[in-house]
Protein backbone atom coordinates (compact mmCIF):
# COMPACT_ATOMS: atom_id res chain seq x y z
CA UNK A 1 0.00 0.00 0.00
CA UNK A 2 1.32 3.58 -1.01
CA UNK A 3 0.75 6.49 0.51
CA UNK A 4 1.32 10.44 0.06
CA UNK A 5 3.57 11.94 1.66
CA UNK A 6 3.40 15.78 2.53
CA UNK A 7 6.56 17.53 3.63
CA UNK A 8 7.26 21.11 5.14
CA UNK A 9 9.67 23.09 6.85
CA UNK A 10 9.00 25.73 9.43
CA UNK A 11 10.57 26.63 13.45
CA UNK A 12 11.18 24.34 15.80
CA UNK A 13 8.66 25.84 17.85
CA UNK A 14 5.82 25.11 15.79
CA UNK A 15 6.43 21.44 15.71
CA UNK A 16 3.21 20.65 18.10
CA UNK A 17 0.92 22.63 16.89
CA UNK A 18 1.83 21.72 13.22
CA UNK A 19 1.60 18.13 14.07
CA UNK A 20 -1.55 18.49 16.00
CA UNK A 21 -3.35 20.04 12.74
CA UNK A 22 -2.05 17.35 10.12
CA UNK A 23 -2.98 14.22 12.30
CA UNK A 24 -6.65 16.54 12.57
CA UNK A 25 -6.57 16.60 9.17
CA UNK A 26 -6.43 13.07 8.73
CA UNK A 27 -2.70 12.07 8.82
CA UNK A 28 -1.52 8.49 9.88
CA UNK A 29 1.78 9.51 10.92
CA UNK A 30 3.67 12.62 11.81
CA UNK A 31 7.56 12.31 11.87
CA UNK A 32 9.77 15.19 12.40
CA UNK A 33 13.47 15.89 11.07
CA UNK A 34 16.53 17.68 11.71
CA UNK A 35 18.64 19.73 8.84
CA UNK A 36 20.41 15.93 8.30
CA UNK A 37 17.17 14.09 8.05
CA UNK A 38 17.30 12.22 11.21
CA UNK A 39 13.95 11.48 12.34
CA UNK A 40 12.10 11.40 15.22
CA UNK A 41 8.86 9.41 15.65
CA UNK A 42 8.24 9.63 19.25
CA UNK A 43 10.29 11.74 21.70
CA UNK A 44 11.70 9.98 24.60
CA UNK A 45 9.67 11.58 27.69
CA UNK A 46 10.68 14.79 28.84
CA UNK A 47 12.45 15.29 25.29
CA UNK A 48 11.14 17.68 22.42
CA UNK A 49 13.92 18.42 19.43
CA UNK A 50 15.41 22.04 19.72
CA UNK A 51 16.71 22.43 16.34
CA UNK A 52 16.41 25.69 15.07
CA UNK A 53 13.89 24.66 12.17
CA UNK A 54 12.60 21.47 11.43
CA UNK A 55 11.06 19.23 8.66
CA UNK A 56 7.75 17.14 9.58
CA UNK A 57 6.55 14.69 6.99
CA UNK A 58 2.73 13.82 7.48
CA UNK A 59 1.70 10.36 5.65
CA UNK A 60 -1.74 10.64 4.47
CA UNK A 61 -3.57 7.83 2.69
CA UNK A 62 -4.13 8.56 -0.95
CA UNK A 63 -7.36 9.79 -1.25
CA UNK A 64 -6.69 12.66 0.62
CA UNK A 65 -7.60 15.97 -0.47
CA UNK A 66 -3.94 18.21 -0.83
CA UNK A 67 -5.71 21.54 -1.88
CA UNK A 68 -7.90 21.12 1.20
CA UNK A 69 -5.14 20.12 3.19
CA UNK A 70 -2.67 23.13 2.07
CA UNK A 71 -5.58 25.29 2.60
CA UNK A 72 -5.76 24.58 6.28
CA UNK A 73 -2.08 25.01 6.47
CA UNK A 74 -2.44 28.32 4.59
CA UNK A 75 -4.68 29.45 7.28
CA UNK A 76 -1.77 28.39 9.97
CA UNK A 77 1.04 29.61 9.04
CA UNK A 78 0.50 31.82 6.18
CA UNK A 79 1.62 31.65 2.38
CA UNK A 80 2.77 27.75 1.42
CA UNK A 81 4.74 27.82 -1.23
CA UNK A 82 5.44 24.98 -4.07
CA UNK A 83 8.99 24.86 -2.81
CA UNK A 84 7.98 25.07 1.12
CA UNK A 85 5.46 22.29 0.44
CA UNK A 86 6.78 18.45 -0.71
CA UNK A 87 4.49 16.07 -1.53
CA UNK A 88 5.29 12.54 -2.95
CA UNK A 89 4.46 8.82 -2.93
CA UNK A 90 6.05 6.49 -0.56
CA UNK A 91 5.24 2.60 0.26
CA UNK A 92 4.67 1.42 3.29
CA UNK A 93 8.41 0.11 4.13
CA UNK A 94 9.48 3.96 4.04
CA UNK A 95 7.91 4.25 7.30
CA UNK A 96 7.14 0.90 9.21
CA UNK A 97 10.88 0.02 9.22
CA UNK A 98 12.47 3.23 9.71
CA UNK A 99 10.81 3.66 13.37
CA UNK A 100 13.01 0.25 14.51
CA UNK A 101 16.24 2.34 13.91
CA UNK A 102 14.73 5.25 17.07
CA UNK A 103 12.83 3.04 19.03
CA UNK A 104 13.74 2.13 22.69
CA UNK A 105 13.35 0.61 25.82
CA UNK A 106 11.05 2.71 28.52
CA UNK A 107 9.69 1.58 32.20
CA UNK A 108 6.89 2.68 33.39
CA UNK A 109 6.93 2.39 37.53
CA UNK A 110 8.08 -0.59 38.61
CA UNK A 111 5.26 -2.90 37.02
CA UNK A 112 6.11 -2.36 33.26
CA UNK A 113 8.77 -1.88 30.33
CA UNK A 114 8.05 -1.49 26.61
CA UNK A 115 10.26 -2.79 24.01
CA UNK A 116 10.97 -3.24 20.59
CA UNK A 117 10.06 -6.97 19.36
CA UNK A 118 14.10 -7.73 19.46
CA UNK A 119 15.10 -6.45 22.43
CA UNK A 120 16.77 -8.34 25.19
CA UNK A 121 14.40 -8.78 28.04
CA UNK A 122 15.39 -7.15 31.45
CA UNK A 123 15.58 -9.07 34.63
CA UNK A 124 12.80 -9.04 37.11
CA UNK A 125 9.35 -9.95 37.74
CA UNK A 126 7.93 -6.69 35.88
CA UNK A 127 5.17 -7.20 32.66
CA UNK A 128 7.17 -6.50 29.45
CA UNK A 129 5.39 -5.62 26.24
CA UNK A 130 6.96 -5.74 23.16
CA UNK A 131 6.32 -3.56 20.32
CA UNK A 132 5.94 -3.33 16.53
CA UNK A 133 3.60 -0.06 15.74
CA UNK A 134 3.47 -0.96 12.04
CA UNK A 135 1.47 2.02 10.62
CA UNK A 136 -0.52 2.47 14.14
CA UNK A 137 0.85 5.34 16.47
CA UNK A 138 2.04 3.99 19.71
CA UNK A 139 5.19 2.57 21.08
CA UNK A 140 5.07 4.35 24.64
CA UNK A 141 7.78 7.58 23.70
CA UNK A 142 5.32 9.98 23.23
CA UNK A 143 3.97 12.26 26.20
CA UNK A 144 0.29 11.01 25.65
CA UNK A 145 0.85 7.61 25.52
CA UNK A 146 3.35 7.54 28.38
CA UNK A 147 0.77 9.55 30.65
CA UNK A 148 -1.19 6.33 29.71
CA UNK A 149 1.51 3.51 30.61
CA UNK A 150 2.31 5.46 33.82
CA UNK A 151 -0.87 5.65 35.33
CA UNK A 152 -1.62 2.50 34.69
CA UNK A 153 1.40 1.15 36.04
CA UNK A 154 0.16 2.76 39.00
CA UNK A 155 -2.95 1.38 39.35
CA UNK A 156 -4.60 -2.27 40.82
CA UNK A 157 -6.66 -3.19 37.42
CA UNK A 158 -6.94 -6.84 38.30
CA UNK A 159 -9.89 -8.59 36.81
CA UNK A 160 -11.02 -4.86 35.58
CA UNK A 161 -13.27 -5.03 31.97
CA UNK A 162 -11.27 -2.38 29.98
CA UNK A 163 -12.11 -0.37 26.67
CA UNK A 164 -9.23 1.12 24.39
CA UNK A 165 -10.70 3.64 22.32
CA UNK A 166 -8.35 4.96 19.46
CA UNK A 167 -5.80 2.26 19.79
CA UNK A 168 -3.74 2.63 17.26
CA UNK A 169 -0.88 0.11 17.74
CA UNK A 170 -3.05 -1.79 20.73
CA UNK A 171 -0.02 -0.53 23.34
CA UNK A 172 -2.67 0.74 26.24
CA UNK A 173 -5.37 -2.40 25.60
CA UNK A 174 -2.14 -4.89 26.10
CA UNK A 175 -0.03 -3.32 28.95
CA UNK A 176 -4.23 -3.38 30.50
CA UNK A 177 -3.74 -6.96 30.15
CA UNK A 178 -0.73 -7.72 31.41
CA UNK A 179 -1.12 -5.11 34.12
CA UNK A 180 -4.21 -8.09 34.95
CA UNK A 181 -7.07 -6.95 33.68
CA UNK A 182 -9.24 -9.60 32.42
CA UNK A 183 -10.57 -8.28 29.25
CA UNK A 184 -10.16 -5.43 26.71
CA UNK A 185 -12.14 -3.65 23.57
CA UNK A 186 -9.82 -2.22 21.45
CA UNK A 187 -11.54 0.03 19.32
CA UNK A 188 -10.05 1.95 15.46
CA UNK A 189 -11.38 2.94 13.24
CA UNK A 190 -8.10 2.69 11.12
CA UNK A 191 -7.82 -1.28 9.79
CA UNK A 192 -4.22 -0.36 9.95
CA UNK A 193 -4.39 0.17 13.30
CA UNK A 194 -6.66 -3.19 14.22
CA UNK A 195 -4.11 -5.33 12.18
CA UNK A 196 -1.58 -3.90 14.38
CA UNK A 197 -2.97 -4.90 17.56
CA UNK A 198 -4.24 -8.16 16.90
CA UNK A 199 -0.66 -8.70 15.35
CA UNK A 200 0.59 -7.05 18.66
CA UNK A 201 -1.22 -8.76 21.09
CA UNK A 202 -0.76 -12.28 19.66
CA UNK A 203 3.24 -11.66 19.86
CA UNK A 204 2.47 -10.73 23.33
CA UNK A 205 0.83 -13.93 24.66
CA UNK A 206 -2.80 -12.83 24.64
CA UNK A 207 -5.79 -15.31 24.07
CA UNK A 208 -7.90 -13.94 21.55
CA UNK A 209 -10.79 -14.33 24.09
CA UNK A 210 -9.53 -11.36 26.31
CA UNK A 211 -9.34 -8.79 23.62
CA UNK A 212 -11.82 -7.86 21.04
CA UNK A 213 -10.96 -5.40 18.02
CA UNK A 214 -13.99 -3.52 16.41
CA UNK A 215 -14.68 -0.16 14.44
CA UNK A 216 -16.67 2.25 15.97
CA UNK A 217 -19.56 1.40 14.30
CA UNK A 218 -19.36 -2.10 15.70
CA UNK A 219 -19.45 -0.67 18.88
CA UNK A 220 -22.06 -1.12 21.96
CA UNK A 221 -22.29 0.76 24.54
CA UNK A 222 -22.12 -1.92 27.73
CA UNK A 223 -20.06 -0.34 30.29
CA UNK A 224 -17.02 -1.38 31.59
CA UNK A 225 -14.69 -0.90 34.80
CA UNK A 226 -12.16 1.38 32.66
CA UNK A 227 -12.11 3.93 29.83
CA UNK A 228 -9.02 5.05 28.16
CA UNK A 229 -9.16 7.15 25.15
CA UNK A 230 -5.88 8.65 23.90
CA UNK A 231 -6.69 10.73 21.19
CA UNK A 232 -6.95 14.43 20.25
CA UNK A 233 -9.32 17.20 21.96
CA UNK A 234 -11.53 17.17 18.98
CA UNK A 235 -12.39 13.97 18.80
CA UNK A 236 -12.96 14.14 22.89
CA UNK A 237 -15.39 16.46 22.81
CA UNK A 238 -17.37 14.40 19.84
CA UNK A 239 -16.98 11.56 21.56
CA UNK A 240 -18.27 12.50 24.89
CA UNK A 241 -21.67 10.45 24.71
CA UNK A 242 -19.93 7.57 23.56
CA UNK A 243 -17.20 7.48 26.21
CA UNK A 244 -19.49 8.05 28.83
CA UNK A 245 -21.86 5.44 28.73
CA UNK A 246 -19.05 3.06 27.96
CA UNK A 247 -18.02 3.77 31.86
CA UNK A 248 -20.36 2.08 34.36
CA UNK A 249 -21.13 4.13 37.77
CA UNK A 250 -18.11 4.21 39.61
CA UNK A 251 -15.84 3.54 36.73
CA UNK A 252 -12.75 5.14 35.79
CA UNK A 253 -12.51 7.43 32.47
CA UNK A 254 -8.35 8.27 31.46
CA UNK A 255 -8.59 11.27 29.19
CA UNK A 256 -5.49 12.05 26.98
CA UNK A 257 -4.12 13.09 23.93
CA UNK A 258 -4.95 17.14 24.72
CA UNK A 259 -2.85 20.20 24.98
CA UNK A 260 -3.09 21.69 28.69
CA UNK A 261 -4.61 24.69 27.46
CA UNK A 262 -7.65 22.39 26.22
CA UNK A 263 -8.56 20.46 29.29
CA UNK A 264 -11.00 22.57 30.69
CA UNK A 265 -13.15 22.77 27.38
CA UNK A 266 -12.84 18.75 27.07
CA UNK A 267 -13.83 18.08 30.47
CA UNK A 268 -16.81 20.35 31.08
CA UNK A 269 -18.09 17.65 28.43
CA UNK A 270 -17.90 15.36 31.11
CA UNK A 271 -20.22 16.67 33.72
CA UNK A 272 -21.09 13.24 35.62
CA UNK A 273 -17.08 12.62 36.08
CA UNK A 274 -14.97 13.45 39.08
CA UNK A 275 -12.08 14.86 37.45
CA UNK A 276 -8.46 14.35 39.66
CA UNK A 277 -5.51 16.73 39.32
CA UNK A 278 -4.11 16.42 36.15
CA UNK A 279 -0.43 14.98 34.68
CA UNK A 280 1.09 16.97 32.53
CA UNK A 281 4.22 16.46 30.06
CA UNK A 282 5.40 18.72 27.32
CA UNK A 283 2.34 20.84 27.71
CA UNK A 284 0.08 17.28 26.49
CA UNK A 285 -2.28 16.50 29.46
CA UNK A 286 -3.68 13.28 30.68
CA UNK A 287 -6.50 12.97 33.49
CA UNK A 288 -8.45 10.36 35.25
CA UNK A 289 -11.99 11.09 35.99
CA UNK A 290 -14.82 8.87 38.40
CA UNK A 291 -18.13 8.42 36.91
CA UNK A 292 -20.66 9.45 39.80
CA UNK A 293 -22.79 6.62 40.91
CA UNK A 294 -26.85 6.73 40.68
């Protein structure tokens, strides 16, 4: 499978919001480069690149509409040139390759490590997880995702019925499992993304009976002990019937995937949640909320 490829240059310090309007605007991947081409698909936590301009190469799939697309862009960040604005086929292997070359090893608490497929296992009794996004987003370096891993690394799921809504490479529905919850939804509606977490949970050990993998429109709304939806504000907010009844009274919702300047207009969509102090990282928030009972 090809796909198009849309390149642009602009300051370092537009990287996030950049990135946070192409995946809007229907991107499956973001990547961002130095002045030598050396990419960076998900930041190691804590880090964000400081060159002094940067390169980001969205992958779109191949129906997607460029004018539309360098419209929005227009409106962003002004004037896009011809010669500011690279577009171009690539295949698949361009991408789902590449990342192995970046990738590596994070803990989460003391209860968790994510690796890439080959790495050597640590010692110790701690769940390990191993890796391959594929074209899904998600091997545990970026802030959202690691919000994720952390808090659940934190937490006593045992036995818990979990949903993973957006989950891209399957990362936050299998550490759930491992962590020993008895059963997950995963729920994309990218087939990329399913492929990669059935692939992704079968390297990982799990029977196919404790993890489902549906499209949205497969979806019913029995609730479960625990909600985590890492994806963008926009989708939040759209989302909020959805993700609420998928919570049952007393149930946890994890919230991530929005800039801290965006929390308070996602939440207030939540009005039956006890929201805790949030967890912040690189300005990208994650929060747990308690669905009120009755």
């Amino acid at each position: 499978m090809a796909w198009l490829s849309i390149r642009l240059c602009l300051p370092a310090a537009r990287i996030e919001t950049l990135s946070d309007l192409l995946l809007q605007l229907g991107a499956a991947s973001v990547a961002v480069c130095d002045a030598g081409d050396a990419p960076v698909l998900e930041p190691a936590p804590g880090e964000m690149p400081l060159w002094p301009r940067a390169e980001l190469e969205a992958l779109f799939p191949l129906d997607v509409d460029v004018a539309a697309v360098r419209s929005q862009l227009r409106d962003e960040i002004g004037d896009v040139r011809d010669g500011g604005l690279d577009v171009r086929f690539v295949e698949d292997a361009d991408w789902s390759h590449t990342w192995r070359n970046y990738a590596i090893e994070h803990r989460f608490g003391d209860r968790l490590w994510v690796l890439p497929r080959d790495a050597r296992p640590p010692g110790g009794e701690t769940a390990v997880l191993r890796i391959d996004p594929g074209l899904a987003f998600g091997t545990g370096g970026h802030a959202t995702t690691a919000l994720c891993l952390e808090w659940l690394a934190r937490q006593r799921i045992e036995g818990w019925s979990v949903v993973d809504y957006g989950a891209g490479s399957g990362i936050l529905g299998i550490a759930a499992l491992l962590l020993g919850a008895s059963r997950v939804l995963a729920v994309d509606h990218d087939p990329q993304a399913c492929l990669a977490t059935r692939a992704n949970a079968t390297y990982n050990g799990i029977a196919t009976e404790r993890i489902t993998i549906i499209a949205p429109d497969a979806l019913e709304t029995t609730p479960h002990d625990l909600v985590l939806a890492n994806i963008l504000a926009g989708p939040l907010v759209s989302l909020a019937p959805v993700l609420k009844q998928l919570v049952k009274p007393g149930g946890v919702l994890v919230l991530s995937g929005m800039l801290a300047h965006q929390l308070a207009s996602v939440t207030a969509h939540y009005p039956d949640f006890r929201f805790e102090p949030p967890h912040v990282r690189d300005d990208w928030v994650m929060v747990q909320g308690i669905r009120a009972r009755g």
